[in-house]
C-alpha atoms as a PDB file:
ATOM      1  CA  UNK A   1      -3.934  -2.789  -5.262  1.00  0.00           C
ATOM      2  CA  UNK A   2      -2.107   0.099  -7.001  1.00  0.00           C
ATOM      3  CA  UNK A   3       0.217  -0.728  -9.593  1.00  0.00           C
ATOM      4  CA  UNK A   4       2.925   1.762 -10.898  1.00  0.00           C
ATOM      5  CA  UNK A   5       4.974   1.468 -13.961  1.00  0.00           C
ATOM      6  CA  UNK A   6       7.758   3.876 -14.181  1.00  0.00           C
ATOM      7  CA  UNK A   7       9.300   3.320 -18.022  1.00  0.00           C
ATOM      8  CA  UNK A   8      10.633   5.368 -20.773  1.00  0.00           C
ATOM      9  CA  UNK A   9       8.625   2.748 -23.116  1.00  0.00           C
ATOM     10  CA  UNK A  10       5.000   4.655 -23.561  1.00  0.00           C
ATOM     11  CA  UNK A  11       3.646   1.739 -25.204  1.00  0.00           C
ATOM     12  CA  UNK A  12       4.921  -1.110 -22.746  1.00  0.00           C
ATOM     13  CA  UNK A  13       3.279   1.318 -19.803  1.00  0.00           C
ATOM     14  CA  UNK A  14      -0.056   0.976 -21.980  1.00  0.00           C
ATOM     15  CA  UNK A  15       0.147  -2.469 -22.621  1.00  0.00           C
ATOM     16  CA  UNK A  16       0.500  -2.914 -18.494  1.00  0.00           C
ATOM     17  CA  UNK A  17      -2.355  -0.787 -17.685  1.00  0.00           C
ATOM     18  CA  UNK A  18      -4.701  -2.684 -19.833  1.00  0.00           C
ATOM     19  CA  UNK A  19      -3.503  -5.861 -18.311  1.00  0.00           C
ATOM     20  CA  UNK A  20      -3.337  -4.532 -14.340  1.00  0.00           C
ATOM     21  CA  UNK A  21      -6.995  -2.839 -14.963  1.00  0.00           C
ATOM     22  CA  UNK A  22      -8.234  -6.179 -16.344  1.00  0.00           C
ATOM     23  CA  UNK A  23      -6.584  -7.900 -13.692  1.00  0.00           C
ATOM     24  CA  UNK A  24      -9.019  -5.698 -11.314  1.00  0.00           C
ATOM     25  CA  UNK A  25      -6.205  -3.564 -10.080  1.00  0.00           C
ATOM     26  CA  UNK A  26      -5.671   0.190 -10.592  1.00  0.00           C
ATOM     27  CA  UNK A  27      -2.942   1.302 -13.095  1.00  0.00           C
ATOM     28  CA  UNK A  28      -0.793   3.908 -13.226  1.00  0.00           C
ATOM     29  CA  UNK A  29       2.103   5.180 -14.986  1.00  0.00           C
ATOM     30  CA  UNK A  30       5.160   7.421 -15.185  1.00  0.00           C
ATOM     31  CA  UNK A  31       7.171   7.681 -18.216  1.00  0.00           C
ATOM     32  CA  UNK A  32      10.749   9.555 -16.454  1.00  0.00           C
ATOM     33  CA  UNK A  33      12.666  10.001 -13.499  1.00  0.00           C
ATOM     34  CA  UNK A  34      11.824  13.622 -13.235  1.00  0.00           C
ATOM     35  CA  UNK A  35      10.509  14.967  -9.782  1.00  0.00           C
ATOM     36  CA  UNK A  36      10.090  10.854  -9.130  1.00  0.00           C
ATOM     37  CA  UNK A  37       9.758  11.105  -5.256  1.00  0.00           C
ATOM     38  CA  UNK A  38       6.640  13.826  -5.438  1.00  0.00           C
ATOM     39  CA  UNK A  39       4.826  11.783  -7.804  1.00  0.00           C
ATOM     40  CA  UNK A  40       5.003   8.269  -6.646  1.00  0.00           C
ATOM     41  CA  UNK A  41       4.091  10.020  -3.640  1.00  0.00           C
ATOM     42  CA  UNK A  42       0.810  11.588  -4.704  1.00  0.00           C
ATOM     43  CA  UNK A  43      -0.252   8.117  -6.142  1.00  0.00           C
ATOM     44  CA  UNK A  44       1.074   5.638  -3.109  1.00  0.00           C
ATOM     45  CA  UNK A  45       1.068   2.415  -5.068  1.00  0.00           C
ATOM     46  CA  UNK A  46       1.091  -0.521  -3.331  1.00  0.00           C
ATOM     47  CA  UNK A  47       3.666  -2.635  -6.253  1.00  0.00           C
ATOM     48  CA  UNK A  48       6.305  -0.449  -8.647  1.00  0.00           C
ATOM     49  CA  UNK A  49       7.555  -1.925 -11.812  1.00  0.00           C
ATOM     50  CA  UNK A  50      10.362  -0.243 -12.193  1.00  0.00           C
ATOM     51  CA  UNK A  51      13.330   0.364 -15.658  1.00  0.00           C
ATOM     52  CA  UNK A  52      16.921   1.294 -14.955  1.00  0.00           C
ATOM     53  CA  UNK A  53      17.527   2.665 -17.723  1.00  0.00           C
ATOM     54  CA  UNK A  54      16.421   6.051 -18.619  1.00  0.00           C
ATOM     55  CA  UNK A  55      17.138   9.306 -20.592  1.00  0.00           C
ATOM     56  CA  UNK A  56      17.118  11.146 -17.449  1.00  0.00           C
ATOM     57  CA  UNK A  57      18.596   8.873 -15.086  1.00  0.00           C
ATOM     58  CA  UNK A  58      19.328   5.484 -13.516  1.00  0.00           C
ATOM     59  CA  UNK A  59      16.016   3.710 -11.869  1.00  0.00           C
ATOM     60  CA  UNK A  60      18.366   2.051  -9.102  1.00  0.00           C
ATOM     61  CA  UNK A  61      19.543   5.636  -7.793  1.00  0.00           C
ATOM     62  CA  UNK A  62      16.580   7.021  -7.723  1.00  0.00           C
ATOM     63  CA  UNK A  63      15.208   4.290  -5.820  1.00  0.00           C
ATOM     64  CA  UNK A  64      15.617   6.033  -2.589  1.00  0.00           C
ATOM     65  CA  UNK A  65      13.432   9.080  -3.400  1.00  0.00           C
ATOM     66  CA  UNK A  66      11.255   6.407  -4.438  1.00  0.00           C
ATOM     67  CA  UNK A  67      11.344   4.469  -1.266  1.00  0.00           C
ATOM     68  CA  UNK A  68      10.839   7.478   0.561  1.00  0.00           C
ATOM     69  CA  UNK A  69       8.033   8.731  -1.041  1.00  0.00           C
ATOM     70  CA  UNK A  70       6.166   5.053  -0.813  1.00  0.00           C
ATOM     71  CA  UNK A  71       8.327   3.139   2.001  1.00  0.00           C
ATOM     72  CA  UNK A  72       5.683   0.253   1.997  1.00  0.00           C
ATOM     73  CA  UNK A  73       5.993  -0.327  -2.379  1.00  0.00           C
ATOM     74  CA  UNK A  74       6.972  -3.371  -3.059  1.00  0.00           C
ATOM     75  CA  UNK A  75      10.088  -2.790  -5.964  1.00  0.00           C
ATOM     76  CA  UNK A  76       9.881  -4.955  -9.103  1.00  0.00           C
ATOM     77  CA  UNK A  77      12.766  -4.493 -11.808  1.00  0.00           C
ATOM     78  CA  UNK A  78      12.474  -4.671 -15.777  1.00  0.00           C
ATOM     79  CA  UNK A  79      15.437  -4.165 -17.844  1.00  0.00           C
ATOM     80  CA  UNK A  80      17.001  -5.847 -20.796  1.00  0.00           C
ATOM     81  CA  UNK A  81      20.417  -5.248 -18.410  1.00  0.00           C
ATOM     82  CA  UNK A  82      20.700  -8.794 -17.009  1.00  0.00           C
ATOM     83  CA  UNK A  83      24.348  -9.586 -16.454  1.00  0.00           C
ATOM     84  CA  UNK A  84      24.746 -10.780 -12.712  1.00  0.00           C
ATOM     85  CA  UNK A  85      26.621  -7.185 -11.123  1.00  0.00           C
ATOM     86  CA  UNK A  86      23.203  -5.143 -12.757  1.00  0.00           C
ATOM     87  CA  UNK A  87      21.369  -7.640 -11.193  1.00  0.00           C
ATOM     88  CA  UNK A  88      22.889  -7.521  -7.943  1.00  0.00           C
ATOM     89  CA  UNK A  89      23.044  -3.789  -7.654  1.00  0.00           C
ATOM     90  CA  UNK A  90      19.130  -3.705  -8.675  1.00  0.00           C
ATOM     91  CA  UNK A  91      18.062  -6.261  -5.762  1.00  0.00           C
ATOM     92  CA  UNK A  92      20.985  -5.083  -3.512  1.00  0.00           C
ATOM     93  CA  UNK A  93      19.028  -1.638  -3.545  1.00  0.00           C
ATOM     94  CA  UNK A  94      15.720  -3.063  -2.786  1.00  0.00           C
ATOM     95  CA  UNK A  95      14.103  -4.739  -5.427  1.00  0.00           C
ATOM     96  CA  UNK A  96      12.565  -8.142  -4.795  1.00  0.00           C
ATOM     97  CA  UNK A  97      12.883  -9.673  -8.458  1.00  0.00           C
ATOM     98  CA  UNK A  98      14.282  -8.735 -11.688  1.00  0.00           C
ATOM     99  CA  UNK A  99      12.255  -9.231 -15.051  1.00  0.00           C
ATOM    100  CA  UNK A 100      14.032  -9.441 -18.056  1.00  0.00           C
ATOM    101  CA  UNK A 101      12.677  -7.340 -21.021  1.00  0.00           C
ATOM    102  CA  UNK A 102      11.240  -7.872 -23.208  1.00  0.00           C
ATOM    103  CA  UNK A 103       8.656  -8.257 -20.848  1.00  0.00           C
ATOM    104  CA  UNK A 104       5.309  -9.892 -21.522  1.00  0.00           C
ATOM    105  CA  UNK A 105       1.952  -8.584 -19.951  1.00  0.00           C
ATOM    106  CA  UNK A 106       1.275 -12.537 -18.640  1.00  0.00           C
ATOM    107  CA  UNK A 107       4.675 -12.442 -17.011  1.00  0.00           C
ATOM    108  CA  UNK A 108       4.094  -8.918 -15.093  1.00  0.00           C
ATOM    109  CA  UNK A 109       0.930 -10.248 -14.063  1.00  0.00           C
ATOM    110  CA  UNK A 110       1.887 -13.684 -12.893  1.00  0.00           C
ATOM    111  CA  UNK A 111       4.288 -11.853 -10.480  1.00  0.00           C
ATOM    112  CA  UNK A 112       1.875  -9.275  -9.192  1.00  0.00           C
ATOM    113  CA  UNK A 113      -0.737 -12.294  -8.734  1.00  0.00           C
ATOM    114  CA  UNK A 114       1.781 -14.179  -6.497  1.00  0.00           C
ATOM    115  CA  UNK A 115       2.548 -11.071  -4.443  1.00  0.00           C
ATOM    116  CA  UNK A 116      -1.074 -10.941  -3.502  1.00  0.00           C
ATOM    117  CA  UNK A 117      -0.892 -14.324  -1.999  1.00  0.00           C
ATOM    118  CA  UNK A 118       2.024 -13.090  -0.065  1.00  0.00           C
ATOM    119  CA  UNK A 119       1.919 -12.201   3.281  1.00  0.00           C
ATOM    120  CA  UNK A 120       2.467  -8.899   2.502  1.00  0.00           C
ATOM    121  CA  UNK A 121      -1.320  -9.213   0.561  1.00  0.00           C
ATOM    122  CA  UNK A 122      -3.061 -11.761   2.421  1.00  0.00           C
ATOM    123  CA  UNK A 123      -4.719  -9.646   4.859  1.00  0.00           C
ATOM    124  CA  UNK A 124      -2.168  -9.796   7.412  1.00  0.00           C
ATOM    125  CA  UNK A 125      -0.308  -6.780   6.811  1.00  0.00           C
ATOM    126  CA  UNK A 126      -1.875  -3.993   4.906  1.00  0.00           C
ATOM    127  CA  UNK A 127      -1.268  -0.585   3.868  1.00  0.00           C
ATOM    128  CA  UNK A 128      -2.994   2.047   5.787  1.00  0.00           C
ATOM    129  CA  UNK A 129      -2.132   5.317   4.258  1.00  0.00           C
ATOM    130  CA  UNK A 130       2.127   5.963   5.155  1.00  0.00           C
ATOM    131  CA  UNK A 131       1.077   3.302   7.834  1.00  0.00           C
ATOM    132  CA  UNK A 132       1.708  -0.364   7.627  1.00  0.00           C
ATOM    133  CA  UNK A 133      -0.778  -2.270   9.819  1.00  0.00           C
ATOM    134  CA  UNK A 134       0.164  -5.852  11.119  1.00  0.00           C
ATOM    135  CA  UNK A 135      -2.613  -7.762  12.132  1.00  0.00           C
ATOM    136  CA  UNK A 136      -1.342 -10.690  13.369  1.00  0.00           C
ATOM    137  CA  UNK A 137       1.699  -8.566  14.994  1.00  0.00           C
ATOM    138  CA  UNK A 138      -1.140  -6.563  16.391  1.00  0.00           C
ATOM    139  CA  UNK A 139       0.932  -2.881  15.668  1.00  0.00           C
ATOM    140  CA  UNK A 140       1.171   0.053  13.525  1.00  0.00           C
ATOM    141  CA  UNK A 141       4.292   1.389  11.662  1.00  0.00           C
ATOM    142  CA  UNK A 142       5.010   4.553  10.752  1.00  0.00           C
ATOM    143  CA  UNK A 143       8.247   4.921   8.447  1.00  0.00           C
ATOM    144  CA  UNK A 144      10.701   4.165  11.765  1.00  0.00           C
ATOM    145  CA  UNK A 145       8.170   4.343  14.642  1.00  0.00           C
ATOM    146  CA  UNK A 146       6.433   1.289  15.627  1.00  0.00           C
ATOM    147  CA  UNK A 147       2.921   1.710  17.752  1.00  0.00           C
ATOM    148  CA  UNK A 148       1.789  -1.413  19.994  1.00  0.00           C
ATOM    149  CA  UNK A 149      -2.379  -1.808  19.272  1.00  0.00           C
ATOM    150  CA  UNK A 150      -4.543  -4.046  22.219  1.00  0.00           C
ATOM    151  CA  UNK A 151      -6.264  -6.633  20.932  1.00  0.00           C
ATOM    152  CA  UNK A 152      -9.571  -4.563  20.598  1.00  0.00           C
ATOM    153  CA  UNK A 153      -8.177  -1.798  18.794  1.00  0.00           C
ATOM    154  CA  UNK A 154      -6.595  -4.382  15.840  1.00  0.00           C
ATOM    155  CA  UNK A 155     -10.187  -5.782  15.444  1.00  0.00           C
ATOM    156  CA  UNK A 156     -11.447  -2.266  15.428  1.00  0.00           C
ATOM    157  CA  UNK A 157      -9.169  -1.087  13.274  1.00  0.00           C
ATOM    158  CA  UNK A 158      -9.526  -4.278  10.540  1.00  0.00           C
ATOM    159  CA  UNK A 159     -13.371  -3.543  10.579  1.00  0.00           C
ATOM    160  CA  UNK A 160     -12.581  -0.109   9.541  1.00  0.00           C
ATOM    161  CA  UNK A 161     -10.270  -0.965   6.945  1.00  0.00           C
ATOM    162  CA  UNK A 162     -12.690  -3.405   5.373  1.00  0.00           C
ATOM    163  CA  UNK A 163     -15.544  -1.209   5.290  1.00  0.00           C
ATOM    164  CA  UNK A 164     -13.088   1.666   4.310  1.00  0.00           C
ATOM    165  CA  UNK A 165     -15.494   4.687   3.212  1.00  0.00           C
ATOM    166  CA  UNK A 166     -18.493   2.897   4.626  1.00  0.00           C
ATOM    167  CA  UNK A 167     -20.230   3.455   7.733  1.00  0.00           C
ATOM    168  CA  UNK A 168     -19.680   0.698  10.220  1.00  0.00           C
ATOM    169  CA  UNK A 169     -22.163   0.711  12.802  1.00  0.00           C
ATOM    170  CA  UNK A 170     -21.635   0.652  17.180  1.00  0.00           C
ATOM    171  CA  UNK A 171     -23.776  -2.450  17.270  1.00  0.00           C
ATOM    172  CA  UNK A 172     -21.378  -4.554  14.372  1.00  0.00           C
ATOM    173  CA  UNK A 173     -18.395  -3.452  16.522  1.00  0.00           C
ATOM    174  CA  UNK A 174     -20.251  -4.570  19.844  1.00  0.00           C
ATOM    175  CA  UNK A 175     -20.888  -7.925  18.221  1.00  0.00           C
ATOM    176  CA  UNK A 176     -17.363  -8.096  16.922  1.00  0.00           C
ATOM    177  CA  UNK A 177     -15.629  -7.495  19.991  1.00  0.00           C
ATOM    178  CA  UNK A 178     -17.638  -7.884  22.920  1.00  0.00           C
ATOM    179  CA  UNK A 179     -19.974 -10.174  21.416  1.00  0.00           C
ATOM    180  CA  UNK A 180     -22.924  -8.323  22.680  1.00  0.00           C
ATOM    181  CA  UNK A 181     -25.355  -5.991  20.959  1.00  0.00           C
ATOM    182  CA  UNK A 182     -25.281  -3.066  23.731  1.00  0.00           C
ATOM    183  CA  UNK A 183     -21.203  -3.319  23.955  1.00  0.00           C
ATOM    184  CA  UNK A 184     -20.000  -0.811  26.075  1.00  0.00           C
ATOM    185  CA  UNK A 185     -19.907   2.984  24.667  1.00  0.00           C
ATOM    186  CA  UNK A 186     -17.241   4.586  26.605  1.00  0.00           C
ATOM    187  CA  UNK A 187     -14.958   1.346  25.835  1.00  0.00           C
ATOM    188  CA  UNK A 188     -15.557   2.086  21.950  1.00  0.00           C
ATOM    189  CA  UNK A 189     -15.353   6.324  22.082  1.00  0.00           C
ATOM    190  CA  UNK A 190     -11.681   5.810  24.134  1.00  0.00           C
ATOM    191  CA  UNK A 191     -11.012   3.860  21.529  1.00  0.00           C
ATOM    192  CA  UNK A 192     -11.853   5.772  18.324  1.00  0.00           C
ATOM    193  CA  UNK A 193     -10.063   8.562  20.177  1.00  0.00           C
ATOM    194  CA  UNK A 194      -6.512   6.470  20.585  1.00  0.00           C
ATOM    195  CA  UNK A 195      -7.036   5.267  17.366  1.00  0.00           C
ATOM    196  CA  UNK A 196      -7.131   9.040  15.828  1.00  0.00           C
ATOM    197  CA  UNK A 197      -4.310   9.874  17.921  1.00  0.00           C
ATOM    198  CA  UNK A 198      -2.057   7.726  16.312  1.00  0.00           C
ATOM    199  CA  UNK A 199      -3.302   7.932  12.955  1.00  0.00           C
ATOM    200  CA  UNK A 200      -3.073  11.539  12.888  1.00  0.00           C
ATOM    201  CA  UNK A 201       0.924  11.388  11.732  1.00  0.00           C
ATOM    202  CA  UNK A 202      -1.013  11.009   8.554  1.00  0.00           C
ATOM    203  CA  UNK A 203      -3.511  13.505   7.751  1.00  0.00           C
ATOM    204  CA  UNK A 204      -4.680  12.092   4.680  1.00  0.00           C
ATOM    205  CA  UNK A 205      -6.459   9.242   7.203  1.00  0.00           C
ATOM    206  CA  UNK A 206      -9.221   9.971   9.316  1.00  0.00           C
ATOM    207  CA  UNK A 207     -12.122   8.564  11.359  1.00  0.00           C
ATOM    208  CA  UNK A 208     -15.209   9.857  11.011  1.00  0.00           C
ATOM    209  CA  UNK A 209     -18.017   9.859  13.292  1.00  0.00           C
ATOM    210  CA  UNK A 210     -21.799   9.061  12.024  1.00  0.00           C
ATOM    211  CA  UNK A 211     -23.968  10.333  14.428  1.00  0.00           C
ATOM    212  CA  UNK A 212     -26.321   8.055  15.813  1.00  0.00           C
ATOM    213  CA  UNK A 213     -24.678   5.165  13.578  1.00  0.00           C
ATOM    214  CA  UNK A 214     -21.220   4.500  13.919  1.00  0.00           C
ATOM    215  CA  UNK A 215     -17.535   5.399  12.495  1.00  0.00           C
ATOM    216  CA  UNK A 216     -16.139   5.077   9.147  1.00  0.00           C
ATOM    217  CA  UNK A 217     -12.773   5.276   7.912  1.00  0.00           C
ATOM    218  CA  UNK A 218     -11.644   7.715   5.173  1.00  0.00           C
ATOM    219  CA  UNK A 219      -8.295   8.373   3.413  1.00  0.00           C
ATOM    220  CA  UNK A 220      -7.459  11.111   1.560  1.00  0.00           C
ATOM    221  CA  UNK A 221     -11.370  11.391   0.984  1.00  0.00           C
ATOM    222  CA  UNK A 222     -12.457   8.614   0.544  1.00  0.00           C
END
């Protein structure tokens, strides 16, 4: 997963990238408010550990250029602010817990740890991109537009995303969803095709075609 810390504190945002990276997560970190919704959105972390107090701002009002930039982030608070009406107006905005500072490195982790077990983690519902992709729900969300997926396409689509920048090949896909080595080719090109119609709200995401092999899915580049 991609962890963001946005804090003023330089050497707290260290500490926390030691302890994400170790934690076999990537790390990242911003140290202000300033042009906040551009840069969260270049990075498109998946969990943002988030201050409220800064020199150039208030981490709860900027929490909507936040949210739009990464609508799927999941909102942790820090803050040494912990009477109950800071509290409130941090979770009230969209935060799903609120860490007193001083925070320790065990404590961050513990949280991001449980998250992962969370639905939201478990393979169920992933990140896809701007998309969110339900499994189980067997659909695609795009900020407010929600796309329906057949059964075929959500297996499909869950092959690609494990094997995301690898080559996945037609006779894996066969076996996966018709069970049979020779599958059925125009079945699996109509959809790859749907598929890249509805992914292409986000251009960052694409599937690519190996010829003679398979497909593989790609995000910004990858």
């Amino acid at each position: 997963m991609k962890i963001l810390t946005i804090d003023d504190d330089e050497a707290l945002c260290m500490a926390l990238e030691i302890a994400i990276t170790e934690n076999g997560d990537e790390a990242f970190s911003l140290y202000s408010l300033d042009d906040v919704g551009v840069k969260v959105g270049k990075i498109m972390p998946d969990i943002i550990l988030l201050d409220i107090e800064f020199n150039d701002g208030d981490g709860v009002q900027a929490l909507p250029k936040i949210k739009a930039a990464a609508p799927f982030a999941i909102i942790l608070f820090m803050s040494s602010h912990t009477d109950s009406a800071e509290v409130t107006r941090a979770l009230g905005a969209g935060g799903i817990t609120y860490l007193k500072k001083p925070v320790s490195s065990i404590e961050v982790l513990a949280q991001i740890n449980a998250l992962r077990r969370n639905l939201v983690f478990n393979k169920q519902i992933e990140n896809i991109g701007s998309f969110m992709f339900d499994v189980k729900g067997q659909k695609l969300s795009y900020y407010d537009t929600e796309i329906k997926l057949t059964k075929y396409q959500t297996i499909l689509l869950k092959m690609l995303i494990a094997n995301k920048g690898q080559t996945v090949s037609r006779q894996e896909i066969y076996m996966n969803i018709w069970h049979d080595e020779l599958g059925n080719d125009l079945s699996l090109n109509n959809m790859v095709s749907q598929l890249r119609r509805i992914l292409k709200a986000d251009t960052g995401i694409s599937i690519q075609t190996v010829e003679g092999v398979g497909y593989k899915l790609c995000i910004n580049g990858i």
